[in-house]
C-alpha atoms as a PDB file:
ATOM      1  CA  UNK A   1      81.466  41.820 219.086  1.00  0.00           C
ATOM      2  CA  UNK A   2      82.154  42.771 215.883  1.00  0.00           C
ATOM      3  CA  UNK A   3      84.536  42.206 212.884  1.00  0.00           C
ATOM      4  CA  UNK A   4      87.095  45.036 211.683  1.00  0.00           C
ATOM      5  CA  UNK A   5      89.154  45.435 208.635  1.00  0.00           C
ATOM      6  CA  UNK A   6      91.243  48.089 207.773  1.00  0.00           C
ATOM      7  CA  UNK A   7      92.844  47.924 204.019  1.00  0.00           C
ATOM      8  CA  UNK A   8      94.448  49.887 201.499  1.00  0.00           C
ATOM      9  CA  UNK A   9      93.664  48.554 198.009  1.00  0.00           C
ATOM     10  CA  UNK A  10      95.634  48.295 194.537  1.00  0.00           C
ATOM     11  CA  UNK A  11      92.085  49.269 193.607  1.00  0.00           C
ATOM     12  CA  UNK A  12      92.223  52.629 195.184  1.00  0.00           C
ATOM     13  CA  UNK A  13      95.687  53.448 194.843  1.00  0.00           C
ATOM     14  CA  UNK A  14      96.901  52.526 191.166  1.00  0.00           C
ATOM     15  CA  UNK A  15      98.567  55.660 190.758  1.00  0.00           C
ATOM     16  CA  UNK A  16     100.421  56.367 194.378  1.00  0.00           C
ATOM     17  CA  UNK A  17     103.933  55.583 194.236  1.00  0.00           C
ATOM     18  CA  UNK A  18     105.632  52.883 196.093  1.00  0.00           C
ATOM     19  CA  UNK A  19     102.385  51.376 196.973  1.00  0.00           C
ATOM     20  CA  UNK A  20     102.045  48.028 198.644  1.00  0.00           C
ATOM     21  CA  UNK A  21      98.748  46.796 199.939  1.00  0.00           C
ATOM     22  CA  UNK A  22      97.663  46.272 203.272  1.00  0.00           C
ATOM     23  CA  UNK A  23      95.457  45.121 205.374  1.00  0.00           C
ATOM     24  CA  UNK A  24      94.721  43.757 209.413  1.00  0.00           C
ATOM     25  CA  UNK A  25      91.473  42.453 210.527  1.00  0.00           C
ATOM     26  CA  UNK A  26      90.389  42.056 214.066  1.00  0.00           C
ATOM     27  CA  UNK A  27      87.498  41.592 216.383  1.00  0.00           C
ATOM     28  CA  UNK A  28      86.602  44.211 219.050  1.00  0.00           C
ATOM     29  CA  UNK A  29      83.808  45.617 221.165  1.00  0.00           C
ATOM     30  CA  UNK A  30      84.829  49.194 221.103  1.00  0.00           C
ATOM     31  CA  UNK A  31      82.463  51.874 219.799  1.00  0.00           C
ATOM     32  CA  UNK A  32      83.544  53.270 216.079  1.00  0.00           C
ATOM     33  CA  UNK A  33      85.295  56.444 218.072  1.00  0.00           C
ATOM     34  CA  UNK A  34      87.623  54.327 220.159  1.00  0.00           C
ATOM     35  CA  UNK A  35      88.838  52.814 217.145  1.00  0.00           C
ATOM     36  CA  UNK A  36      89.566  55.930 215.324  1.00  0.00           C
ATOM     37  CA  UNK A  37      93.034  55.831 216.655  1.00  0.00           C
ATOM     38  CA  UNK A  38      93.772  52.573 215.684  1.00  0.00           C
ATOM     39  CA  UNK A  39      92.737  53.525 212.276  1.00  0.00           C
ATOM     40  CA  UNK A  40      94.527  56.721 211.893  1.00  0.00           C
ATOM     41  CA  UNK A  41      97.936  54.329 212.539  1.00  0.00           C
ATOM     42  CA  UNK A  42      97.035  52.385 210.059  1.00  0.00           C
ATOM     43  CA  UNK A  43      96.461  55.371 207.663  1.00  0.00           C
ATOM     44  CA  UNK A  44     100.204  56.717 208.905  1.00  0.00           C
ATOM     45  CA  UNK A  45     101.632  53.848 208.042  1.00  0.00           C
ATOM     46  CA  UNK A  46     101.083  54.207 204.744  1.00  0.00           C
ATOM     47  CA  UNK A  47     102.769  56.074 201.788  1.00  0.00           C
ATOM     48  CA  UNK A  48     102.143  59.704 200.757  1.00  0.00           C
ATOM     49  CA  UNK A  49      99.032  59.700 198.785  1.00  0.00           C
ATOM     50  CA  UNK A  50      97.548  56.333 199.635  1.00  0.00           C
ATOM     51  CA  UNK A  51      93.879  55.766 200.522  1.00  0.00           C
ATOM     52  CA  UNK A  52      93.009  53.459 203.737  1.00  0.00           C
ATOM     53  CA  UNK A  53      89.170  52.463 204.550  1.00  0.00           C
ATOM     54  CA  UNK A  54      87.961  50.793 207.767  1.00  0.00           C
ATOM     55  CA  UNK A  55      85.146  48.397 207.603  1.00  0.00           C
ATOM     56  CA  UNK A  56      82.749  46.939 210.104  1.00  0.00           C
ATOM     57  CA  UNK A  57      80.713  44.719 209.909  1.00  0.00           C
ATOM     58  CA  UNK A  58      76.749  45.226 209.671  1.00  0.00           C
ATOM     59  CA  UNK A  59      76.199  42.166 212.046  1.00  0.00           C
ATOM     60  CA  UNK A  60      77.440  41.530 215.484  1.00  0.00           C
ATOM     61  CA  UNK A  61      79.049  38.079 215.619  1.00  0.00           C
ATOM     62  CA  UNK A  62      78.180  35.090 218.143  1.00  0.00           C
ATOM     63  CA  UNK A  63      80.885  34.571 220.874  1.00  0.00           C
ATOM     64  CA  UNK A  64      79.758  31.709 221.637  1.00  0.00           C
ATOM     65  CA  UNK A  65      79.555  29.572 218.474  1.00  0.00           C
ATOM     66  CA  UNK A  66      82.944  31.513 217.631  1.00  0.00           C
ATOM     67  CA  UNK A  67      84.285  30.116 220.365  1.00  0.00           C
ATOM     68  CA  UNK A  68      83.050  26.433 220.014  1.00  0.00           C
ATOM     69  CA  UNK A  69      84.170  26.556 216.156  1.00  0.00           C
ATOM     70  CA  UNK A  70      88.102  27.586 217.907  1.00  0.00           C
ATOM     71  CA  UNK A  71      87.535  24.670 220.024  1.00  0.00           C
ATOM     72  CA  UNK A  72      86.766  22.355 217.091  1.00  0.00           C
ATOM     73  CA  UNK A  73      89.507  23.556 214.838  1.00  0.00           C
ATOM     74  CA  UNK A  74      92.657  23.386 217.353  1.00  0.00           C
ATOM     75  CA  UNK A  75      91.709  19.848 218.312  1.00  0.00           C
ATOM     76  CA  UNK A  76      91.522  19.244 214.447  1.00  0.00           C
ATOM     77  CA  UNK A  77      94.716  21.192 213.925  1.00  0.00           C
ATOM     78  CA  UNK A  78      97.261  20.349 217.124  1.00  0.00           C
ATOM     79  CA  UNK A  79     100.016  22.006 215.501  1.00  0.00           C
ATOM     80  CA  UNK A  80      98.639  25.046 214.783  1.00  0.00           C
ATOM     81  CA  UNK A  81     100.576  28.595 215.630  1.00  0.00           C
ATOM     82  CA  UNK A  82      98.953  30.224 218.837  1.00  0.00           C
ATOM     83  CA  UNK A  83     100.722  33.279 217.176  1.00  0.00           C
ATOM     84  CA  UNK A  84      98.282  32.712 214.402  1.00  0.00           C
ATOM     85  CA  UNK A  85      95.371  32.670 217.021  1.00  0.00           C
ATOM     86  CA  UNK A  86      94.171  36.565 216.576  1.00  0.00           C
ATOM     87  CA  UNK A  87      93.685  35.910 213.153  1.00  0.00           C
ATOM     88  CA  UNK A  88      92.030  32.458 213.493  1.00  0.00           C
ATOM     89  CA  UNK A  89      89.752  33.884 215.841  1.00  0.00           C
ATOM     90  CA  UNK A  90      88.810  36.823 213.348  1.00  0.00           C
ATOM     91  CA  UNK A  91      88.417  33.996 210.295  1.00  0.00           C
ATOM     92  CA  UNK A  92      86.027  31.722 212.003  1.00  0.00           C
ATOM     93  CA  UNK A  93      84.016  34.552 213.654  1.00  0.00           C
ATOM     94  CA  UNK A  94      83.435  35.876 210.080  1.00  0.00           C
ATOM     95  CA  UNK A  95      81.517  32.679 209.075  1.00  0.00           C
ATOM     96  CA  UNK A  96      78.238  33.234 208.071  1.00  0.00           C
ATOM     97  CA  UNK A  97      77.184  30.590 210.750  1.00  0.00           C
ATOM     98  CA  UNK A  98      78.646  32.721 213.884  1.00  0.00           C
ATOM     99  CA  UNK A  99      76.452  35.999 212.366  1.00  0.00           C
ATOM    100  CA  UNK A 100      74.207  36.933 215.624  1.00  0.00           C
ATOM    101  CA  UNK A 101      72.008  39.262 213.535  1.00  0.00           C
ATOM    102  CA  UNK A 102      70.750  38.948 209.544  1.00  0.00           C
ATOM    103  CA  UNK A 103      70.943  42.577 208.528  1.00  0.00           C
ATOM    104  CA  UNK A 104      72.041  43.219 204.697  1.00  0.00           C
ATOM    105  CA  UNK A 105      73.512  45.325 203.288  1.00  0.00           C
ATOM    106  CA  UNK A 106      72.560  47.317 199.190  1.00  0.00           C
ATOM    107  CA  UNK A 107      76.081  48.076 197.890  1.00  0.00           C
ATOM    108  CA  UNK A 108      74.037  51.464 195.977  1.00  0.00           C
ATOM    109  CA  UNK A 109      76.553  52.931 193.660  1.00  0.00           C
ATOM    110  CA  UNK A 110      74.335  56.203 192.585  1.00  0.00           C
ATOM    111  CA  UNK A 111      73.106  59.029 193.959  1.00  0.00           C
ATOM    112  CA  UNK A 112      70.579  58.915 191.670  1.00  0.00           C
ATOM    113  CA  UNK A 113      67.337  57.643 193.184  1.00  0.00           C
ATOM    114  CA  UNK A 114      68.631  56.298 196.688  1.00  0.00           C
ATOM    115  CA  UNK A 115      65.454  58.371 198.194  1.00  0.00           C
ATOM    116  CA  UNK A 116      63.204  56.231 195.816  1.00  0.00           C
ATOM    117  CA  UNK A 117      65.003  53.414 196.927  1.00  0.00           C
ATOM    118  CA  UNK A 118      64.583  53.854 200.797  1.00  0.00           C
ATOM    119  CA  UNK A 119      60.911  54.628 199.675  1.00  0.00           C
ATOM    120  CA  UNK A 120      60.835  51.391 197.609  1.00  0.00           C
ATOM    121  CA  UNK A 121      62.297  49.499 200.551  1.00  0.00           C
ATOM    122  CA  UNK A 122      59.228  51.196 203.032  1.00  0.00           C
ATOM    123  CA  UNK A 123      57.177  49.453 200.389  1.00  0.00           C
ATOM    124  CA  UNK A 124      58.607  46.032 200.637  1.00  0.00           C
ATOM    125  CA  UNK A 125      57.817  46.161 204.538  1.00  0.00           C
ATOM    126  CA  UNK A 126      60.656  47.462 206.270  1.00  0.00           C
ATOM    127  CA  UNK A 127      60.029  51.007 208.917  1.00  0.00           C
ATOM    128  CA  UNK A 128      61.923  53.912 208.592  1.00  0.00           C
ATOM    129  CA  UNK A 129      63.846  52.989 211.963  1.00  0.00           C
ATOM    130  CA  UNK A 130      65.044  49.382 210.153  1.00  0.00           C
ATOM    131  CA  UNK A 131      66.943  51.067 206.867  1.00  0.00           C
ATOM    132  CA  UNK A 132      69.826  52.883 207.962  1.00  0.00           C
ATOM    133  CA  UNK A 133      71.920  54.759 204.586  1.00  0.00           C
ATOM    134  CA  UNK A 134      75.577  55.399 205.073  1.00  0.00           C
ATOM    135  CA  UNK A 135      77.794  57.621 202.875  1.00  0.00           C
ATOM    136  CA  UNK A 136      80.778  55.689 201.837  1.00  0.00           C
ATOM    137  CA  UNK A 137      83.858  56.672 200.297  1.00  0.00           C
ATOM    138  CA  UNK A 138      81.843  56.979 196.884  1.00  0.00           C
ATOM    139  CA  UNK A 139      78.507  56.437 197.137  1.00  0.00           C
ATOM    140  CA  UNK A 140      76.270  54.896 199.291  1.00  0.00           C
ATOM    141  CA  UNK A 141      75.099  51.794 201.438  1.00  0.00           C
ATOM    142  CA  UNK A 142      71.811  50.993 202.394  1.00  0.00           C
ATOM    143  CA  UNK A 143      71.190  48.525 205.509  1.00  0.00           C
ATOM    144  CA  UNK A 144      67.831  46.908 206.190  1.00  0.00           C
ATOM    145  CA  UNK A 145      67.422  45.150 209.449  1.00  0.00           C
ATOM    146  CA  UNK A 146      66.514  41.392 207.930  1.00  0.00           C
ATOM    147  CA  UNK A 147      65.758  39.500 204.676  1.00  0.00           C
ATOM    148  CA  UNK A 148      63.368  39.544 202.115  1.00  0.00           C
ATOM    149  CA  UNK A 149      62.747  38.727 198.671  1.00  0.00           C
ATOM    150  CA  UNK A 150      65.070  41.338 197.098  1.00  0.00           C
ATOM    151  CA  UNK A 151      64.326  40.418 193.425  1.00  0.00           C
ATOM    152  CA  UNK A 152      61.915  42.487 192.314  1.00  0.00           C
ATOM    153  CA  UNK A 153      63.706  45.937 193.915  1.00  0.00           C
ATOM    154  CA  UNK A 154      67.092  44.234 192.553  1.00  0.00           C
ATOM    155  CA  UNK A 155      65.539  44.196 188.985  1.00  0.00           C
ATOM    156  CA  UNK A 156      64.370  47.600 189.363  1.00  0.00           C
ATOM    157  CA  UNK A 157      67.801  49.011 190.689  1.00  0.00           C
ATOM    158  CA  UNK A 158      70.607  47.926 188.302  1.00  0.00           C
ATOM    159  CA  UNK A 159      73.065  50.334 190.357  1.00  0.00           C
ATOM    160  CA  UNK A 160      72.368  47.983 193.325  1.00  0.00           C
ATOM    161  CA  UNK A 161      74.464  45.081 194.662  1.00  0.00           C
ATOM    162  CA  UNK A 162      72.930  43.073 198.055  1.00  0.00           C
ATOM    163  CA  UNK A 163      75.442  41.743 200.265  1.00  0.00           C
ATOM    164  CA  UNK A 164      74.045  39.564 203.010  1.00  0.00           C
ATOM    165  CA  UNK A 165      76.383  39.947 205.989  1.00  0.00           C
ATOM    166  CA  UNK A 166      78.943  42.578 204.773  1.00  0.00           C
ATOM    167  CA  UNK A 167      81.575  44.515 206.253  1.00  0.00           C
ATOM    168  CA  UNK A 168      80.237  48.351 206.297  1.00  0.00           C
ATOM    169  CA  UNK A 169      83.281  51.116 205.218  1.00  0.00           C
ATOM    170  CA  UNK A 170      82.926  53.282 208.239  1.00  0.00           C
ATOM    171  CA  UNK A 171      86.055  55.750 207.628  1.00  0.00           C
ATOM    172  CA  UNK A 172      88.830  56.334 205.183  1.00  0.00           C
ATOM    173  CA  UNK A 173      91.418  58.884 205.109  1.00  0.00           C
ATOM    174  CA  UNK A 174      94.480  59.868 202.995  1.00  0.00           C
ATOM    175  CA  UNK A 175      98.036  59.621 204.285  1.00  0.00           C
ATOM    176  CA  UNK A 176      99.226  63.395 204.041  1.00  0.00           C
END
């Protein structure tokens, strides 16, 4: 399973009128395409102008220690709102401790260089088939399939941000 988060931002939308942020997060196990209509909802349900993203996250999340942290937290908490429980759920999943996989994830805010990058990153030990680059809404992110010592390609890549266990923007769209 995985983490979801679909949000429009002051960030984005500064200049749309009658803007109010939102945002819903959620865990699923559908494919990116079966959430596309969930997402274009969200984007209705917005105001003329305003821009929505989706996220995802880069690393599938652990059911099982999800589920045990739940456990743990409702005998702590005995009053807590089971209409509060999707959102619980989502929270404690999101830990860094319920992560299944360790990919990161270069925040690369350039075009400029991102094939010397990838190159750089072939360098540091990682095959072709472990760096995946996405296009997002304005530039770029680079995923590598596990850790490493990041300083050196950090130092040499001011236009770079690592983000261990991020949330990937998969889609956007405009509300017409």
């Amino acid at each position: 399973m995985k983490g979801v988060f679909f949000v429009s931002r002051n960030k984005d939308n500064k200049d749309v009128k009658d803007f109010k942020q939102r945002k819903i997060s959620f865990l699923t196990d559908k494919s990116l395409d079966e959430l596309k209509g969930k997402f274009d909802a969200f984007v209705a349900r917005g105001v003329k102008g305003e821009l929505s993203r989706s996220y995802i996250s880069i690393n599938e999340r652990n059911n099982e220690s999800t589920i045990k942290d739940l456990q743990h937290y409702l005998l702590d908490h005995p009053t807590f709102s089971a209409t509060k429980l999707e959102s619980k759920v989502t929270s404690l999943a999101m830990q860094p401790q319920n992560a299944a996989e360790h990919k990161w994830l270069f925040d690369y805010d350039s075009s400029k260089d991102l094939d010397r990058f990838v190159e750089d990153l072939t360098l540091e030990g990682f095959k072709e088939n472990e760096i995946e680059v996405h296009k997002t809404v304005h530039n770029y992110a680079v995923i590598v399939s596990h850790g490493f010592d990041s300083r050196k390609i950090l130092a040499k890549y001011k236009n770079c941000e690592l983000k261990r266990d991020a949330m990937l923007c998969v889609k956007w769209g405009i509300k017409e």
